[in-house]
N, C-alpha and C. Protein backbone atom coordinates (compact mmCIF):
# COMPACT_ATOMS: atom_id res chain seq x y z
N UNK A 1 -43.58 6.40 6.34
CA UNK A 1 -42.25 6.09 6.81
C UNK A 1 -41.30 6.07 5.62
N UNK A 2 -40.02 6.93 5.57
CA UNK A 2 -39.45 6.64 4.34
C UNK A 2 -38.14 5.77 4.61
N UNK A 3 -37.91 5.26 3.94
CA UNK A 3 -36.52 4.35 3.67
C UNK A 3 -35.29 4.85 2.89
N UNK A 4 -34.36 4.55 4.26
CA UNK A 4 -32.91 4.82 3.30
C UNK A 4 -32.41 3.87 2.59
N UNK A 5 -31.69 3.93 2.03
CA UNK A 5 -30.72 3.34 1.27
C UNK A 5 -29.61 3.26 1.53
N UNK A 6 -28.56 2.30 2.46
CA UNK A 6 -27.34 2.57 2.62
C UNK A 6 -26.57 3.30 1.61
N UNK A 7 -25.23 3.26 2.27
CA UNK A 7 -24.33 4.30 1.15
C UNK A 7 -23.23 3.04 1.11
N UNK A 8 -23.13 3.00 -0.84
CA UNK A 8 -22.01 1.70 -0.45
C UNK A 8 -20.99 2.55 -1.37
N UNK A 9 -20.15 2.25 -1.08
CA UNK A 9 -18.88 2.40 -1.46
C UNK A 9 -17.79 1.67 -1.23
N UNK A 10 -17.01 1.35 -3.08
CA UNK A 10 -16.54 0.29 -3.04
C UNK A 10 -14.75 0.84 -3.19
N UNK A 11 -13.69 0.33 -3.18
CA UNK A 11 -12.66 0.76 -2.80
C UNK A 11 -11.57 -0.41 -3.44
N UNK A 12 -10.87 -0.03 -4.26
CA UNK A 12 -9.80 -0.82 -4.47
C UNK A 12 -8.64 -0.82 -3.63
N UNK A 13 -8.41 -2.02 -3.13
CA UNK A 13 -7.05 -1.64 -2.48
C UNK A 13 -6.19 -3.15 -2.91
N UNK A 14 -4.58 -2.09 -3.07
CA UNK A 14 -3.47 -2.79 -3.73
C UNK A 14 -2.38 -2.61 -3.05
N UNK A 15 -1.53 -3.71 -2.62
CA UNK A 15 -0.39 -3.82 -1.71
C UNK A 15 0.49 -4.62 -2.72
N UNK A 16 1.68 -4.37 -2.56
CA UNK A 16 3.12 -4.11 -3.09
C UNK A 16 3.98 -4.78 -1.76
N UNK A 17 5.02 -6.10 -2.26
CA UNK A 17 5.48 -6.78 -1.26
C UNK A 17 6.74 -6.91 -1.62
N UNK A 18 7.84 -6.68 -0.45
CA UNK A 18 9.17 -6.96 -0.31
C UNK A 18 9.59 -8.08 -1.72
N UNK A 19 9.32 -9.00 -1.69
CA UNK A 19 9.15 -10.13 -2.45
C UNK A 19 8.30 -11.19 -2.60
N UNK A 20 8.39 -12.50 -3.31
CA UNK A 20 7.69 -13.57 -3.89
C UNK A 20 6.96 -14.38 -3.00
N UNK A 21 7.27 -14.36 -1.46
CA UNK A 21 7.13 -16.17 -1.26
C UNK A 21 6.27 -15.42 0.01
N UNK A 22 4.88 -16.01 -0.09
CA UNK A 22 3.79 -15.27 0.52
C UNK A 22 4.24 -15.90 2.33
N UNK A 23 4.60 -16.99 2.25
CA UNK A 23 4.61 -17.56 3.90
C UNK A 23 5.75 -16.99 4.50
N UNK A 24 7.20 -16.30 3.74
CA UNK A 24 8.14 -15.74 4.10
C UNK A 24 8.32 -14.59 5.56
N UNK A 25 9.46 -13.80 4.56
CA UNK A 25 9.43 -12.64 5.72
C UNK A 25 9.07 -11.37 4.90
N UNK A 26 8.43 -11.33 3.67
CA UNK A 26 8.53 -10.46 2.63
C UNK A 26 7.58 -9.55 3.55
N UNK A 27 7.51 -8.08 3.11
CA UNK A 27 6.70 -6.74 3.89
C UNK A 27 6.07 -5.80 2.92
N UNK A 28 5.13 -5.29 3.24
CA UNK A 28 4.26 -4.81 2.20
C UNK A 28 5.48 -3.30 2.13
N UNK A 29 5.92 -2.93 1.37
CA UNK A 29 6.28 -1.65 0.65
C UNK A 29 5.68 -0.76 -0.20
N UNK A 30 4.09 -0.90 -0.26
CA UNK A 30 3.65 0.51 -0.91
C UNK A 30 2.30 -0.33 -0.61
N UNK A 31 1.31 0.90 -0.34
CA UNK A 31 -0.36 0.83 0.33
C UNK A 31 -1.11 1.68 -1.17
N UNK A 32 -1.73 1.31 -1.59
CA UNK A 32 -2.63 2.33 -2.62
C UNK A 32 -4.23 1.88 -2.90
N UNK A 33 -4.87 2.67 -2.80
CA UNK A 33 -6.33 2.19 -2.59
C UNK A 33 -7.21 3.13 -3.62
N UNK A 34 -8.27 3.31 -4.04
CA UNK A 34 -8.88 3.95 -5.19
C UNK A 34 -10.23 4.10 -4.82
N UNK A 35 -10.81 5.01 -4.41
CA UNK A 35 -12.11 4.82 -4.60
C UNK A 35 -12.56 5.93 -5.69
N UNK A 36 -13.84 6.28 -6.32
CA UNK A 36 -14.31 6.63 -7.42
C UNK A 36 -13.98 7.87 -7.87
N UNK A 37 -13.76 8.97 -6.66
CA UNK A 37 -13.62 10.03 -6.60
C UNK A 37 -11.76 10.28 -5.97
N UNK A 38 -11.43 9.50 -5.53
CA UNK A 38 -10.09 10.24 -4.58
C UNK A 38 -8.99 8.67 -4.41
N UNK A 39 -8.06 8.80 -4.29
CA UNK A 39 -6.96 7.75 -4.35
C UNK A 39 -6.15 7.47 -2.95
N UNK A 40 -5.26 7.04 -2.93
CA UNK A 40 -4.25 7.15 -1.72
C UNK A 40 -3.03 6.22 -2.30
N UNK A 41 -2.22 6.58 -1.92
CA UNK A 41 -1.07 5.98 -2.54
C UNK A 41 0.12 6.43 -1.08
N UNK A 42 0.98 5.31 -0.33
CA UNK A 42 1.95 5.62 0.20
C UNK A 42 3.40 4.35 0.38
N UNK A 43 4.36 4.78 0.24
CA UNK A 43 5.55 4.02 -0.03
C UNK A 43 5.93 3.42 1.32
N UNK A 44 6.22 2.12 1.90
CA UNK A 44 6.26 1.83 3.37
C UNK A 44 7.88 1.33 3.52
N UNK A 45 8.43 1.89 4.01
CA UNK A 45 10.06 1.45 4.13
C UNK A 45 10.28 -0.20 4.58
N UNK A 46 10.72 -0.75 4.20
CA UNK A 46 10.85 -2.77 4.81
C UNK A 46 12.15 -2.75 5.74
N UNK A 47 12.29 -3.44 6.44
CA UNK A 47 13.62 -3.39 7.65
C UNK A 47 14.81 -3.91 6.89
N UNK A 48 14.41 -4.37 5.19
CA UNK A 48 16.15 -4.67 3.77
C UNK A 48 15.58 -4.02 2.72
N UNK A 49 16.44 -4.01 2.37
CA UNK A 49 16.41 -3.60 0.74
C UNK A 49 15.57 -5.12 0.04
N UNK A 50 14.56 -4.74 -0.88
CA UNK A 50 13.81 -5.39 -1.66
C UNK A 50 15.19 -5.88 -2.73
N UNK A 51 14.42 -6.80 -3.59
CA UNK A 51 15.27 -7.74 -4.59
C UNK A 51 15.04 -7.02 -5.38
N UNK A 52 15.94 -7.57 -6.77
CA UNK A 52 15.62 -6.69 -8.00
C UNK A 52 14.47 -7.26 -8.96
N UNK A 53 14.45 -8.39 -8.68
CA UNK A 53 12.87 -8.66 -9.32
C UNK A 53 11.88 -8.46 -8.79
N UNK A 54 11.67 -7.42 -7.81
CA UNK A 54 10.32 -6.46 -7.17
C UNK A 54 10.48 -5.78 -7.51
N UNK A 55 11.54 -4.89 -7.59
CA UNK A 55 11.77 -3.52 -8.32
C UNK A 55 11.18 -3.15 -9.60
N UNK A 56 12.20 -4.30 -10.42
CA UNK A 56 11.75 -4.40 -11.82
C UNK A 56 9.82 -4.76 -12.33
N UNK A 57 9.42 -5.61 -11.29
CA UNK A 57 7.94 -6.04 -11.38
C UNK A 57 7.11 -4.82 -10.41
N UNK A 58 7.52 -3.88 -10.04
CA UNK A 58 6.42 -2.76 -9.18
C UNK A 58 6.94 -1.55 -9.74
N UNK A 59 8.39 -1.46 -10.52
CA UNK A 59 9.02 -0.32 -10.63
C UNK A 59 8.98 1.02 -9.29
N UNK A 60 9.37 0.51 -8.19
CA UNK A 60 9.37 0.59 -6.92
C UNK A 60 10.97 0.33 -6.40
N UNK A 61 12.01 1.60 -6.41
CA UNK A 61 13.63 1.31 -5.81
C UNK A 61 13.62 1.39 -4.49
N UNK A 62 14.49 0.89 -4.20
CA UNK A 62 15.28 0.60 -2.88
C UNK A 62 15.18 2.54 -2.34
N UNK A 63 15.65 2.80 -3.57
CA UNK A 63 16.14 4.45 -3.35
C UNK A 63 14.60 4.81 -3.04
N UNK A 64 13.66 5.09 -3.81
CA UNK A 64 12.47 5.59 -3.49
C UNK A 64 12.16 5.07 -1.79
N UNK A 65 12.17 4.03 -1.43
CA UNK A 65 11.70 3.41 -0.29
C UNK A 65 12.61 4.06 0.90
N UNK A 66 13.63 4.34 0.78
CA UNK A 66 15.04 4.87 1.70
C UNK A 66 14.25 6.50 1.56
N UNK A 67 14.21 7.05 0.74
CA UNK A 67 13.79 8.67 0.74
C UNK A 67 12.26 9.01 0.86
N UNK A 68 11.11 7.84 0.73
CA UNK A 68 9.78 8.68 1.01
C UNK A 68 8.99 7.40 1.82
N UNK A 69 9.98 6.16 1.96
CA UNK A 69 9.12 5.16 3.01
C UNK A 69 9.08 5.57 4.05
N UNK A 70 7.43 5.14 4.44
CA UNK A 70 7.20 5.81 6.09
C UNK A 70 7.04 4.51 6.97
N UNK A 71 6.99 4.31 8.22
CA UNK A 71 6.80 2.80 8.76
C UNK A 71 5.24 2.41 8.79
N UNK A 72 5.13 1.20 8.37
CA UNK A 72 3.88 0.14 8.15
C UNK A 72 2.95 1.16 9.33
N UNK A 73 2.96 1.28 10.26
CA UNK A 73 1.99 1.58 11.67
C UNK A 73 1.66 3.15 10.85
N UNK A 74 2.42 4.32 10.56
CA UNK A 74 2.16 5.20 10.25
C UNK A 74 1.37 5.12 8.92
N UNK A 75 1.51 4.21 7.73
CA UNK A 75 0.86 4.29 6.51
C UNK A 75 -0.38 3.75 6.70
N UNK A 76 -0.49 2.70 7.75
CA UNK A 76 -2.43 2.22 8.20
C UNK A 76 -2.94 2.83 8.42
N UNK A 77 -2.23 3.79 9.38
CA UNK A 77 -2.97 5.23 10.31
C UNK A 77 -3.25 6.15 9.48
N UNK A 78 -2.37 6.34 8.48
CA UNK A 78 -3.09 7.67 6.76
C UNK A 78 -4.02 6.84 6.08
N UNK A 79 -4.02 5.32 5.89
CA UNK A 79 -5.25 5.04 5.46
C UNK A 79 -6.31 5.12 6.15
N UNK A 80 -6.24 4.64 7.47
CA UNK A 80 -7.65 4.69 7.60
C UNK A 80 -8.16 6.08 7.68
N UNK A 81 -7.37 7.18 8.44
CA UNK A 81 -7.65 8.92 8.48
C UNK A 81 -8.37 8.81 6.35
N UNK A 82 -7.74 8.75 5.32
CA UNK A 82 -8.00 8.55 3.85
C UNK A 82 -9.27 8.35 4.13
């Protein structure tokens, strides 16, 4: 009888938030995940303009988010397809 060995694979994933205050109304604005071989990276538009101390701390603009943010439901749906 032979034995497999699951397949593990491990995956970084990093989210990027409107702003500071975790119990707020702040919204994730960028999805990026890493695994060993292949990446994913996508910009998520927020329903305001982010502050400037997110900007400055993700180097992540208002402008970038207005021209390549896609909505939260569509960027889960490319991760999990990723």
């Amino acid at each position: 009888m032979s034995s497999t060995t699951p397949l593990r694979v491990e995956i970084a994933l990093d989210l990027e938030t409107s702003g500071l205050d975790v119990y707020g109304e702040d919204e994730i604005i960028e999805i990026g995940a890493h695994e060993a071989s292949s990446s994913f990276e996508v910009l998520v538009k927020p329903s305001k303009p982010i502050c400037a101390t997110v900007a400055q701390l993700t180097g992540i603009t208002n402008e970038m988010l207005d021209e390549k943010g896609i909505a939260l439901e569509e960027a889960l749906a490319q991760l999990i397809q990723w």
